[in-house]
Protein backbone atom coordinates (compact mmCIF):
# COMPACT_ATOMS: atom_id res chain seq x y z
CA UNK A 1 108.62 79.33 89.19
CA UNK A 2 104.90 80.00 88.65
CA UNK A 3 103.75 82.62 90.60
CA UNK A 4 100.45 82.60 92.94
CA UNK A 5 97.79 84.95 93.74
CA UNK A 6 99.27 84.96 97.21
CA UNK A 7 102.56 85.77 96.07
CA UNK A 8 101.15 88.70 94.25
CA UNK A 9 98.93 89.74 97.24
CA UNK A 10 101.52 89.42 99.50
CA UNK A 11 103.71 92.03 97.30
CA UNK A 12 100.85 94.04 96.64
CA UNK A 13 100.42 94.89 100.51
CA UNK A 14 104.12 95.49 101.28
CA UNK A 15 104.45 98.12 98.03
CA UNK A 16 100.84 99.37 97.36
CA UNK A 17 101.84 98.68 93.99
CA UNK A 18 99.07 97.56 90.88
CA UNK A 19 98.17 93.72 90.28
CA UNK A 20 99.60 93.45 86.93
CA UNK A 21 102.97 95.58 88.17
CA UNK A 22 103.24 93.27 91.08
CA UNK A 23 103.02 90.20 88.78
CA UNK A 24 105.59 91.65 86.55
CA UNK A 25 107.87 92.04 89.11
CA UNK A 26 107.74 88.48 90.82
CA UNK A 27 107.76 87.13 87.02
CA UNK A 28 111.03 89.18 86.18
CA UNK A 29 112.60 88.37 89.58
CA UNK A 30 111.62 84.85 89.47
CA UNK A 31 109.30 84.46 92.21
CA UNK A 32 112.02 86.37 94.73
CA UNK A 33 109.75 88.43 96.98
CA UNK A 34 112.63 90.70 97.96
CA UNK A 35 113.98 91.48 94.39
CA UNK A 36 110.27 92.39 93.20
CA UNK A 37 110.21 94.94 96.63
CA UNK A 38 113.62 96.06 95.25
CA UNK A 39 112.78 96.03 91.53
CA UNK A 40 109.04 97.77 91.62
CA UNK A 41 110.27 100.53 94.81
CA UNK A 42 112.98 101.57 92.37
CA UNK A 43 110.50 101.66 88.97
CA UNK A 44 108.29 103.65 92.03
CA UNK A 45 111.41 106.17 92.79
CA UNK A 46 112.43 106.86 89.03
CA UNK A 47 108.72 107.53 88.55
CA UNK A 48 108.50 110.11 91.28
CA UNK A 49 111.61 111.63 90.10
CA UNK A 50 110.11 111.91 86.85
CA UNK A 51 106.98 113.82 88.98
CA UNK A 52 109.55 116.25 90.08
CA UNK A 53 108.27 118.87 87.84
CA UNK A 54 104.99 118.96 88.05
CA UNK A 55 102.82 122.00 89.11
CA UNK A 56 102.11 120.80 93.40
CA UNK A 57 99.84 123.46 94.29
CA UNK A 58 97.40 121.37 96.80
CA UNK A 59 98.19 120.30 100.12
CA UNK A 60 97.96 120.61 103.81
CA UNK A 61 99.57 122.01 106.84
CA UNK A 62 101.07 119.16 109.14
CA UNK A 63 101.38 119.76 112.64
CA UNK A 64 102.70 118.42 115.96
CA UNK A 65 102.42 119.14 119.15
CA UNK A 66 104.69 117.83 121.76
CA UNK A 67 103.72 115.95 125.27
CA UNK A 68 103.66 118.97 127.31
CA UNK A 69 102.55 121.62 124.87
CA UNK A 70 105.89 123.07 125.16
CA UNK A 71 107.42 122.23 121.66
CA UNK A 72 105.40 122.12 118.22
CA UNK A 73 106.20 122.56 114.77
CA UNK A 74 103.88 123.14 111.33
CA UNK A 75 104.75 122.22 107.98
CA UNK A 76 102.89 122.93 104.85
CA UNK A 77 103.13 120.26 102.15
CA UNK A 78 101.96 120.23 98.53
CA UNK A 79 100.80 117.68 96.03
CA UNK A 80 98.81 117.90 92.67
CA UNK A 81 95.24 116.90 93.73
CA UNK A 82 92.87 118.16 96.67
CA UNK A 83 92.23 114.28 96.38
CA UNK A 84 95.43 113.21 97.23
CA UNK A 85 95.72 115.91 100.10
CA UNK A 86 92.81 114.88 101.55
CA UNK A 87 93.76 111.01 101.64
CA UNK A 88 94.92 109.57 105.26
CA UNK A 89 98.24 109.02 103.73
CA UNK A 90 99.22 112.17 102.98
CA UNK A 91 97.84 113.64 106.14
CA UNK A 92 99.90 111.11 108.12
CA UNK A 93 103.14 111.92 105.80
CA UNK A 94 102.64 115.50 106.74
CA UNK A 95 102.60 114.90 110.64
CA UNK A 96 105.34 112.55 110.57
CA UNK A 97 107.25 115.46 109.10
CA UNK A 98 105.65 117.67 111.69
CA UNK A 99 107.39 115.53 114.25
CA UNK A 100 110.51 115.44 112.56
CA UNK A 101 110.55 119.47 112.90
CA UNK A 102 110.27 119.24 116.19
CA UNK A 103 112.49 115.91 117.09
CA UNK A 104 115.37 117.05 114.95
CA UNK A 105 115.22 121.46 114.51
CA UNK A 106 116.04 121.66 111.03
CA UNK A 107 117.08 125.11 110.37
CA UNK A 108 115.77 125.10 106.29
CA UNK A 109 114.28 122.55 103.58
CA UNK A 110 116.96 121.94 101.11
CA UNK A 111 120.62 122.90 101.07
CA UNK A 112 119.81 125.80 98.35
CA UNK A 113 117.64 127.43 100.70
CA UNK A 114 120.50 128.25 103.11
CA UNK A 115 121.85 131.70 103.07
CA UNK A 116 125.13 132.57 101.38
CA UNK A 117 126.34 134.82 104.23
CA UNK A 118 125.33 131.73 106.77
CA UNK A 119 127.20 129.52 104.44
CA UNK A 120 130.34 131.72 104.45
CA UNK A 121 130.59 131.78 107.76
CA UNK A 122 130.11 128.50 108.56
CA UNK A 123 132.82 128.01 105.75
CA UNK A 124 135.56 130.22 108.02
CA UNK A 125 134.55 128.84 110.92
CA UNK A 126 135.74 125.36 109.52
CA UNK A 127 138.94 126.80 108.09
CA UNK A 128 140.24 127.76 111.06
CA UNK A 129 139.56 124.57 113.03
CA UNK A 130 141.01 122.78 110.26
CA UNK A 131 144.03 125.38 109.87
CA UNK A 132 144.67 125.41 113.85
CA UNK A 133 144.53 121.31 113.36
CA UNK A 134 147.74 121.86 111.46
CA UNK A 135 146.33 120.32 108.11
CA UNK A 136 148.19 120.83 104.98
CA UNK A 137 147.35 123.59 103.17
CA UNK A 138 146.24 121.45 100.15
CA UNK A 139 143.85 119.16 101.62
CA UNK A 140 141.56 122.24 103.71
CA UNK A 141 138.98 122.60 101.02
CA UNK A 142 138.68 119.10 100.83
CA UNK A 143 137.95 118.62 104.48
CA UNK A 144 135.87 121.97 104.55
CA UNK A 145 133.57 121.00 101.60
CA UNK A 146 133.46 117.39 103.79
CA UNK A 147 132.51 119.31 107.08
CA UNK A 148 129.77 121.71 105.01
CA UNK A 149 127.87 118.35 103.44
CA UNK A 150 127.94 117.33 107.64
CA UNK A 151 126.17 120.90 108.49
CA UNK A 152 123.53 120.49 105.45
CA UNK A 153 122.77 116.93 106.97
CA UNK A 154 122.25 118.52 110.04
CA UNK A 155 120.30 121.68 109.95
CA UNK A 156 118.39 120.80 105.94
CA UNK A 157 114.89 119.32 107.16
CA UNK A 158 115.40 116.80 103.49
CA UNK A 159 118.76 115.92 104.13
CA UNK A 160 118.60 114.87 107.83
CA UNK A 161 118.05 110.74 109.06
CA UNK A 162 114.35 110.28 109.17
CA UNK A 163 113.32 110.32 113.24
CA UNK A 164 111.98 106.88 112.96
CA UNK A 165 114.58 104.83 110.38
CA UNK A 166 117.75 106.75 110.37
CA UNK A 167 118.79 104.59 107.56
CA UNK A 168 117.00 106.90 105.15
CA UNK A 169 116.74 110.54 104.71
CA UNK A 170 113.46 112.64 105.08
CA UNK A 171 114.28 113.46 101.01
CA UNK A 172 114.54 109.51 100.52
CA UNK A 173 110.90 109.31 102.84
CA UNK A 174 109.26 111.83 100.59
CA UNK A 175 110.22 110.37 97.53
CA UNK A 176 108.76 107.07 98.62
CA UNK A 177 105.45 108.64 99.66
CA UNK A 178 105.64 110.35 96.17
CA UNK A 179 105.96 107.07 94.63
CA UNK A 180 103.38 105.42 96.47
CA UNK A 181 100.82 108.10 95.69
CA UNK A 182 101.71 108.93 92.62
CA UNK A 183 101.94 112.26 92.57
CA UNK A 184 104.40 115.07 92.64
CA UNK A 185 104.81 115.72 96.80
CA UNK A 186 107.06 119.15 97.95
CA UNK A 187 107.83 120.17 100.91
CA UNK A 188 107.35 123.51 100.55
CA UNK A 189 108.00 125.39 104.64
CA UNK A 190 107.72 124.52 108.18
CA UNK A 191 108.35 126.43 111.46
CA UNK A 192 109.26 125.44 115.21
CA UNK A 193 107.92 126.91 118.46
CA UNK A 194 109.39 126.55 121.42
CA UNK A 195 108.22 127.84 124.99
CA UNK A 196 110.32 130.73 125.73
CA UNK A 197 112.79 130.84 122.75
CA UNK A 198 113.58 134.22 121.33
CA UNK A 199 114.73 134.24 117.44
């Protein structure tokens, strides 16, 4: 199938993706607009995996502020370049994460950042609701490490459905951005303010 300009245009705005990578895409996937998407926003992902490691000590502070003034949340988010951070892309990422702080009152950023006693406890609590279920003995752990994965999805700001497409995570969102702007992105802290709550 010979591929158009259009074709490669058309890909071009839905990825943000190169010319040339665009072209190689619809000429691997045989003109298939939705393979190409599929095929270059994986190549994007494995690259911004590959970013991982890379020194992110630029950024901005995100920030939200609720209809009412009653609930807001910050968030401070790094990438490589004072270029990048300064881009209306990034700035938006960093709101839209803003927002999520406040929509969904994630407790921490990544399941390694919650707190081993926290963890424990959470851990006994689940063992007894399991136990007083009368579950086997054999199968607890199982259903215990099942309920702790639940908690991390809950209260883990990268690990929790994005506000606006619950289909993906905010981890999955981050890496995309990271892909898109081709540079290492980390989310590095946030907070939450409510009116009249008390730690």
């Amino acid at each position: 199938m010979a591929i158009t300009a259009e074709m490669v245009k058309e890909l071009r705005q839905s990825t943000g993706a190169g010319v040339l990578e665009c072209r190689k895409a619809l000429e691997a996937c045989e003109g298939d607009m939705d393979k190409a998407m599929q095929r270059l926003r994986e190549k994007g992902l494995a690259a911004a995996e590959k970013r991982s490691g890379r020194a992110a000590n630029q950024g901005v502070i995100g920030s939200y502020i609720h209809t009412g003034s009653r609930v807001a949340g910050l968030i401070e988010v790094n990438c490589e370049t004072d270029f990048v951070a300064r881009t209306d892309e990034f700035q938006e990422m960093a709101h839209e994460l803003a927002m999520q702080v406040v929509a969904a009152r994630p407790r921490w950023v990544n399941a390694e950042d919650v707190p081993a006693d926290v963890l424990e406890a959470e851990k006994g609590i689940y063992r007894k609701q399991v136990l007083a279920e009368g579950k086997p003995e054999n199968i607890v752990e199982r259903i215990v490490t099942g309920k702790v994965e639940k908690f991390y999805d809950q209260y883990c700001l990268l690990r929790q459905p994005h506000f606006r497409n619950p289909d993906v995570t905010v981890g999955d969102y981050v890496k995309e951005q990271t892909a898109k702007m081709g540079e290492n992105v980390i989310v590095r802290r946030f907070v939450r303010y409510e009116v009249g709550e008390t730690d």
